[in-house]
N, C-alpha and C. Protein backbone atom coordinates (compact mmCIF):
# COMPACT_ATOMS: atom_id res chain seq x y z
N UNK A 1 -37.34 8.49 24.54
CA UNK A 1 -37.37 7.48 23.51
C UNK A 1 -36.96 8.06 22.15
N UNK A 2 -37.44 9.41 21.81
CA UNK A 2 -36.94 10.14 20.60
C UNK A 2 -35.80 10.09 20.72
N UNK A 3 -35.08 10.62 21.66
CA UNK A 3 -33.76 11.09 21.78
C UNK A 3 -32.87 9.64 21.44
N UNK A 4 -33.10 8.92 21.92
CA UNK A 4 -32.63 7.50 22.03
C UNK A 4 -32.78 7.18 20.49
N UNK A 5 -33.66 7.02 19.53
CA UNK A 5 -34.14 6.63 18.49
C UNK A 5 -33.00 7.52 17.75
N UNK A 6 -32.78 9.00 17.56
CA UNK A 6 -32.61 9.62 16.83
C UNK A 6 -31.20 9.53 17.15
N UNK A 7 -30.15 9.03 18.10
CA UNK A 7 -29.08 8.84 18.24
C UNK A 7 -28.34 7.10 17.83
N UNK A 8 -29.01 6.73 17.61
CA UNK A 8 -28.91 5.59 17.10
C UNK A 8 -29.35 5.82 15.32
N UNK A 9 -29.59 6.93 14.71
CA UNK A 9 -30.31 6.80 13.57
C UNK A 9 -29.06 7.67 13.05
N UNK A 10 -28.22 8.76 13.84
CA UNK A 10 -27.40 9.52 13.58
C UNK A 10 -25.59 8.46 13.70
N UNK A 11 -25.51 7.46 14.43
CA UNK A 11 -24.64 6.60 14.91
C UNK A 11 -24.54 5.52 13.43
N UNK A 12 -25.79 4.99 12.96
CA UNK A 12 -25.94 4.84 11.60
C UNK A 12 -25.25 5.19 10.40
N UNK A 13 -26.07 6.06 10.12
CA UNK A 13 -25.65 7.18 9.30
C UNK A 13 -23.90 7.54 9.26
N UNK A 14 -23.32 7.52 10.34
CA UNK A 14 -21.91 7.56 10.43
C UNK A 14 -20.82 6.78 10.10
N UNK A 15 -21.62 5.61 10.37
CA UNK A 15 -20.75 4.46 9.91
C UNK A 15 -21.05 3.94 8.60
N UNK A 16 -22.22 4.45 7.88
CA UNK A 16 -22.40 4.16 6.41
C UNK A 16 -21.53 5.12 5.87
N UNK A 17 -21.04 6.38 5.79
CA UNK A 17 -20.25 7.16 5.58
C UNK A 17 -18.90 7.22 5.36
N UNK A 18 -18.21 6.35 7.13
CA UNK A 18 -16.92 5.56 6.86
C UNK A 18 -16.90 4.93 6.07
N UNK A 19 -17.55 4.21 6.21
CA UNK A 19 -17.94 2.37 4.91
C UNK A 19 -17.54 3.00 3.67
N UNK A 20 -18.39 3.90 2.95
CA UNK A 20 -18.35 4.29 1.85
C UNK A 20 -17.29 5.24 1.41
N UNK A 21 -16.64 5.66 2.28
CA UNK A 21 -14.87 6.63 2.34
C UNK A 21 -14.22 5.05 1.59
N UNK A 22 -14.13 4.25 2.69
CA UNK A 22 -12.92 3.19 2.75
C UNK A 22 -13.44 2.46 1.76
N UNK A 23 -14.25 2.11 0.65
CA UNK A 23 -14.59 1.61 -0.07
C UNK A 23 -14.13 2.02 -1.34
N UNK A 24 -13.91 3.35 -1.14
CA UNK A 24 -13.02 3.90 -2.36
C UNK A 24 -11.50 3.98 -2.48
N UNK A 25 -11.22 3.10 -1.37
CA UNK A 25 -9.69 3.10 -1.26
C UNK A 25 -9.31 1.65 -1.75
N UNK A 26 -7.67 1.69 -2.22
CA UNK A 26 -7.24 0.56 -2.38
C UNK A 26 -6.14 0.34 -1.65
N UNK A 27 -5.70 -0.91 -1.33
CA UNK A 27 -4.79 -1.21 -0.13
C UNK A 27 -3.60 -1.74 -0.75
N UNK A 28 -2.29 -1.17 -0.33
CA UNK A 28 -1.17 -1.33 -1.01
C UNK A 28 0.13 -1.53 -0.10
N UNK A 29 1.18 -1.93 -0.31
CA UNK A 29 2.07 -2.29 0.25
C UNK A 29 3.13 -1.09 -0.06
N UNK A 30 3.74 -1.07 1.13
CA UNK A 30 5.01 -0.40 1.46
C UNK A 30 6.37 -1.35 1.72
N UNK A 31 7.28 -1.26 1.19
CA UNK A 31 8.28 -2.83 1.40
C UNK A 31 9.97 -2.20 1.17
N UNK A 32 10.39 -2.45 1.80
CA UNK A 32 11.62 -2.60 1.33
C UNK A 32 12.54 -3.95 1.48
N UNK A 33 13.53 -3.41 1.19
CA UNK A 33 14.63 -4.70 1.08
C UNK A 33 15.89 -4.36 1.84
N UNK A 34 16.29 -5.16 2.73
CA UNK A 34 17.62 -4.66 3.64
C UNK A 34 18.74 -5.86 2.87
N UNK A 35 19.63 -5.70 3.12
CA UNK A 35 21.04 -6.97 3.20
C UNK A 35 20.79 -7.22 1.28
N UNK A 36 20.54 -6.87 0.33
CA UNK A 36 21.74 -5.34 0.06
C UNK A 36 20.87 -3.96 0.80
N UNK A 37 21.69 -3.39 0.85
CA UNK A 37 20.69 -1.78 1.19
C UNK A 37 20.21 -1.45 0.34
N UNK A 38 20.68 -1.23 -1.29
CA UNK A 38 19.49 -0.90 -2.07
C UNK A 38 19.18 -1.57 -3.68
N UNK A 39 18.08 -2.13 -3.81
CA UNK A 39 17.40 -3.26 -4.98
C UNK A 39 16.51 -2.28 -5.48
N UNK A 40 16.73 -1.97 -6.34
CA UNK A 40 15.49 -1.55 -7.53
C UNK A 40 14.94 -2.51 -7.90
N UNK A 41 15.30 -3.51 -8.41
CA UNK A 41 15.52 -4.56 -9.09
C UNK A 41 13.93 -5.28 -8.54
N UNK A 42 13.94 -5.45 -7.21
CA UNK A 42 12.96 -6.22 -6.62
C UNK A 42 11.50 -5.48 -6.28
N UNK A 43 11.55 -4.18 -6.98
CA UNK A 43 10.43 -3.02 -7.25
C UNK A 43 10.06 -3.27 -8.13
N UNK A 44 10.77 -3.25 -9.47
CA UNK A 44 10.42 -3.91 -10.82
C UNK A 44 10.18 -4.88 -10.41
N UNK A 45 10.40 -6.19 -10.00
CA UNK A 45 9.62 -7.22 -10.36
C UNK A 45 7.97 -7.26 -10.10
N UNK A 46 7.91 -6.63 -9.14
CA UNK A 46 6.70 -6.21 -8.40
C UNK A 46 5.61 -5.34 -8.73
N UNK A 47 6.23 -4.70 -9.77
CA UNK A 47 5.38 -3.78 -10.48
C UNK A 47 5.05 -2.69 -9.74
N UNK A 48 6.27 -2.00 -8.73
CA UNK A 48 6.02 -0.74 -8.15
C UNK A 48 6.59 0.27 -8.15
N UNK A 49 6.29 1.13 -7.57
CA UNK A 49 7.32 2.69 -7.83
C UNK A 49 8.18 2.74 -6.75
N UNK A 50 9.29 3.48 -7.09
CA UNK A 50 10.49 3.04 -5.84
C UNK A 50 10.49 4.62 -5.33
N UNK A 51 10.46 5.10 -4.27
CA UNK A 51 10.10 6.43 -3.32
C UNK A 51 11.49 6.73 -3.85
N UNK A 52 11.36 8.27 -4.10
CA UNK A 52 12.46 8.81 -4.46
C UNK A 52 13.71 9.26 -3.25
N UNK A 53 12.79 9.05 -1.70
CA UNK A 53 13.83 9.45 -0.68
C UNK A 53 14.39 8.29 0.11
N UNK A 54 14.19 7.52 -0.34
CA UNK A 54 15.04 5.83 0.03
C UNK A 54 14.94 4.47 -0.61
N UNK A 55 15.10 3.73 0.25
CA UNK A 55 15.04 2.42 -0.61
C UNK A 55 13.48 1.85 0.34
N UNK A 56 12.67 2.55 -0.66
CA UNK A 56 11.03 1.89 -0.18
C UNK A 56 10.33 1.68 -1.43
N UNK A 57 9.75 0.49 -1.66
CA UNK A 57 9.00 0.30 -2.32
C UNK A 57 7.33 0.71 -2.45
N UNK A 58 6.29 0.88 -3.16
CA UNK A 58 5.49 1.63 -3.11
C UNK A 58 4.67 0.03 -4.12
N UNK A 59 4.01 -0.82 -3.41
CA UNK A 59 3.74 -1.84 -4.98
C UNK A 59 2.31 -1.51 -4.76
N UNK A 60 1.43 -1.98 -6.31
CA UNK A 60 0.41 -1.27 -6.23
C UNK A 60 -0.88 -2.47 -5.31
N UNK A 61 -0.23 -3.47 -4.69
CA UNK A 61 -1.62 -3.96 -4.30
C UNK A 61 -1.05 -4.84 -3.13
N UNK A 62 -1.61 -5.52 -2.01
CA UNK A 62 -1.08 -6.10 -0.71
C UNK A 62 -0.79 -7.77 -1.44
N UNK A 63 -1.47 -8.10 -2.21
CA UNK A 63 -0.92 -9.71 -2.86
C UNK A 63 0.23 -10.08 -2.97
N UNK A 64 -0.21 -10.57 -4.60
CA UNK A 64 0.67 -10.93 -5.32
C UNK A 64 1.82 -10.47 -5.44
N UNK A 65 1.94 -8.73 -5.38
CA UNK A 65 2.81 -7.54 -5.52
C UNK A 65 4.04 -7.86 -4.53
N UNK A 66 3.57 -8.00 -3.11
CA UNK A 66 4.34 -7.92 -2.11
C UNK A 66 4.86 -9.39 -1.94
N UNK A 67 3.99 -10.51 -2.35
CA UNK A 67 4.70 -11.66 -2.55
C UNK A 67 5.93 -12.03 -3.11
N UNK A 68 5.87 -11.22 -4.68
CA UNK A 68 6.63 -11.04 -5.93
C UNK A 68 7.95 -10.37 -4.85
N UNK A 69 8.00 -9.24 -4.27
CA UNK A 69 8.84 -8.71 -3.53
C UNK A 69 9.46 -9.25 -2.84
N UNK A 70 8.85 -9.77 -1.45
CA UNK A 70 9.56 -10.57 -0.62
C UNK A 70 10.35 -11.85 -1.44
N UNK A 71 9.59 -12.67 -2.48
CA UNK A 71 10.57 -13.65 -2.90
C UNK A 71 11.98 -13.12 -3.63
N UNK A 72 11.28 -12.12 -4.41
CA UNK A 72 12.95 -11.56 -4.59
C UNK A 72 13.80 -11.01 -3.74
N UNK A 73 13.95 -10.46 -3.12
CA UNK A 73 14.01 -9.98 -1.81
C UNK A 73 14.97 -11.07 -0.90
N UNK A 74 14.46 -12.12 -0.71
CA UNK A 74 14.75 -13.71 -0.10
C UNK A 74 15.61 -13.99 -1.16
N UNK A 75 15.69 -14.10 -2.47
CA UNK A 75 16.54 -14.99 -3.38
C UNK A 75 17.34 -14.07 -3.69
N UNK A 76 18.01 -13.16 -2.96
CA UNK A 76 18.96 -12.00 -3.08
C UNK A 76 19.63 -12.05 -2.09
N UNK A 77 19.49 -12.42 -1.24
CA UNK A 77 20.02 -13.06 0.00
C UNK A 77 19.54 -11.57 0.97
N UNK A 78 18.57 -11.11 0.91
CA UNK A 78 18.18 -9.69 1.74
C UNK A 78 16.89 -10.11 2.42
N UNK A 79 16.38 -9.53 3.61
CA UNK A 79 15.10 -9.52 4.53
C UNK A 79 14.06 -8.36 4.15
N UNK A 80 12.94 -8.37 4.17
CA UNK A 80 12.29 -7.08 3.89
C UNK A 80 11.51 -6.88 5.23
N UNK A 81 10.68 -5.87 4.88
CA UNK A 81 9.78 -4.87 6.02
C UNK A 81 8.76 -4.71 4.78
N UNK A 82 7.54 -4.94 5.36
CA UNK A 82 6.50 -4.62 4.75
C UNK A 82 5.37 -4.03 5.58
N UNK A 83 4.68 -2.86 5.41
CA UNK A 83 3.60 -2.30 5.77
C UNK A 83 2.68 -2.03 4.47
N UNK A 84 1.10 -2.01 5.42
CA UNK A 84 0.47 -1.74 4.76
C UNK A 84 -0.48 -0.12 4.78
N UNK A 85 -0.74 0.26 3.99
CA UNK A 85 -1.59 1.44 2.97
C UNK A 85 -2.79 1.93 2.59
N UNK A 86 -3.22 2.68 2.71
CA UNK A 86 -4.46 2.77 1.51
C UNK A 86 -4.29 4.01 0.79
N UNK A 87 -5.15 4.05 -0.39
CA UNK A 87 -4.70 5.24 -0.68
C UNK A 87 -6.66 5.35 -2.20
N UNK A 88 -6.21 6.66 -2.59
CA UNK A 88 -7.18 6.88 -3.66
C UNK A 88 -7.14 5.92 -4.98
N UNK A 89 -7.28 5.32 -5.44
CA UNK A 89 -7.00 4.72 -6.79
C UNK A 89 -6.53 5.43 -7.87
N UNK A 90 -6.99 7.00 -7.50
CA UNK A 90 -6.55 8.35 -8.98
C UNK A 90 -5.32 8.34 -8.82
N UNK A 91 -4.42 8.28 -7.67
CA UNK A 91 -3.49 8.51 -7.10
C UNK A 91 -2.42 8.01 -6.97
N UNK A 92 -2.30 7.27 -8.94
CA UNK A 92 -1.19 6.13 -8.92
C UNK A 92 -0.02 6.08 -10.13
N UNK A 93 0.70 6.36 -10.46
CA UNK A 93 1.43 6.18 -9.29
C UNK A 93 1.64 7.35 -8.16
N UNK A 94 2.10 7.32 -6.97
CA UNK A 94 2.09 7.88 -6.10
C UNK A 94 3.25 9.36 -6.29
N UNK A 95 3.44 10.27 -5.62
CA UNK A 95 3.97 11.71 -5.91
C UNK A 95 5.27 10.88 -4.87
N UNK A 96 6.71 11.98 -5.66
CA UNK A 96 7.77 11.37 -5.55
C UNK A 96 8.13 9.98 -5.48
N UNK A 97 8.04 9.53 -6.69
CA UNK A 97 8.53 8.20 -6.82
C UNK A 97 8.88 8.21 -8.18
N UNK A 98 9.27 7.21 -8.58
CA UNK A 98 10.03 6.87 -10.68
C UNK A 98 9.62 5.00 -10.49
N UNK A 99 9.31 5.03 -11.49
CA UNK A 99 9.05 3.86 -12.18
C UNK A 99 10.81 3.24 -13.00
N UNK A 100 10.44 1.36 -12.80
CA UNK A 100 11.66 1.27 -13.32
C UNK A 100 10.94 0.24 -14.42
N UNK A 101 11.77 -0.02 -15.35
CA UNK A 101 11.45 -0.50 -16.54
C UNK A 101 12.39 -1.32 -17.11
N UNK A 102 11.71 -3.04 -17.67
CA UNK A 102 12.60 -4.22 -17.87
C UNK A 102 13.85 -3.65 -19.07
């Protein structure tokens, strides 16, 4: 019954741990834009950093950000790919990337 008790008390404990990792993360979008091959253009609107080793977007949040994207994206006559992220919040903008500016 100990043994039982104390593995369930340790099984606990583990998953309050995860919880509190992923709680400090924020969830962000990865996106690009195909048909043109490459839009800065639709990074700026989005308010994200464009990866310095292709045409990937880096926007800082899964919303509005990636919404903002895909519609530009669509009214450019191009398709996107979007995945999603998490990452530290200290950790922004992200290493190898440039910011673009109106």
């Amino acid at each position: 019954m100990h043994l039982s008790i104390a593995s369930i008390t340790l099984l606990m404990a583990s998953a309050i741990s995860i919880t509190s990792a992923q709680d400090k993360q924020v969830t962000y979008g990865i996106c690009t834009c195909f048909n043109p091959k490459y839009d800065a253009s639709c990074c700026m609107a989005a308010k994200g950093f464009m990866m310095n080793d292709g045409n990937v977007c880096d926007t800082p949040d899964t919303g509005a950000s990636i919404d903002t994207f895909r519609a530009c994206c669509t009214r450019i006559g191009g398709k996107t790919k979007c995945k999603y992220g998490y990452r530290d919040p200290t950790h922004w903008p992200p290493e190898d990337t440039y910011g673009c500016s109106a």
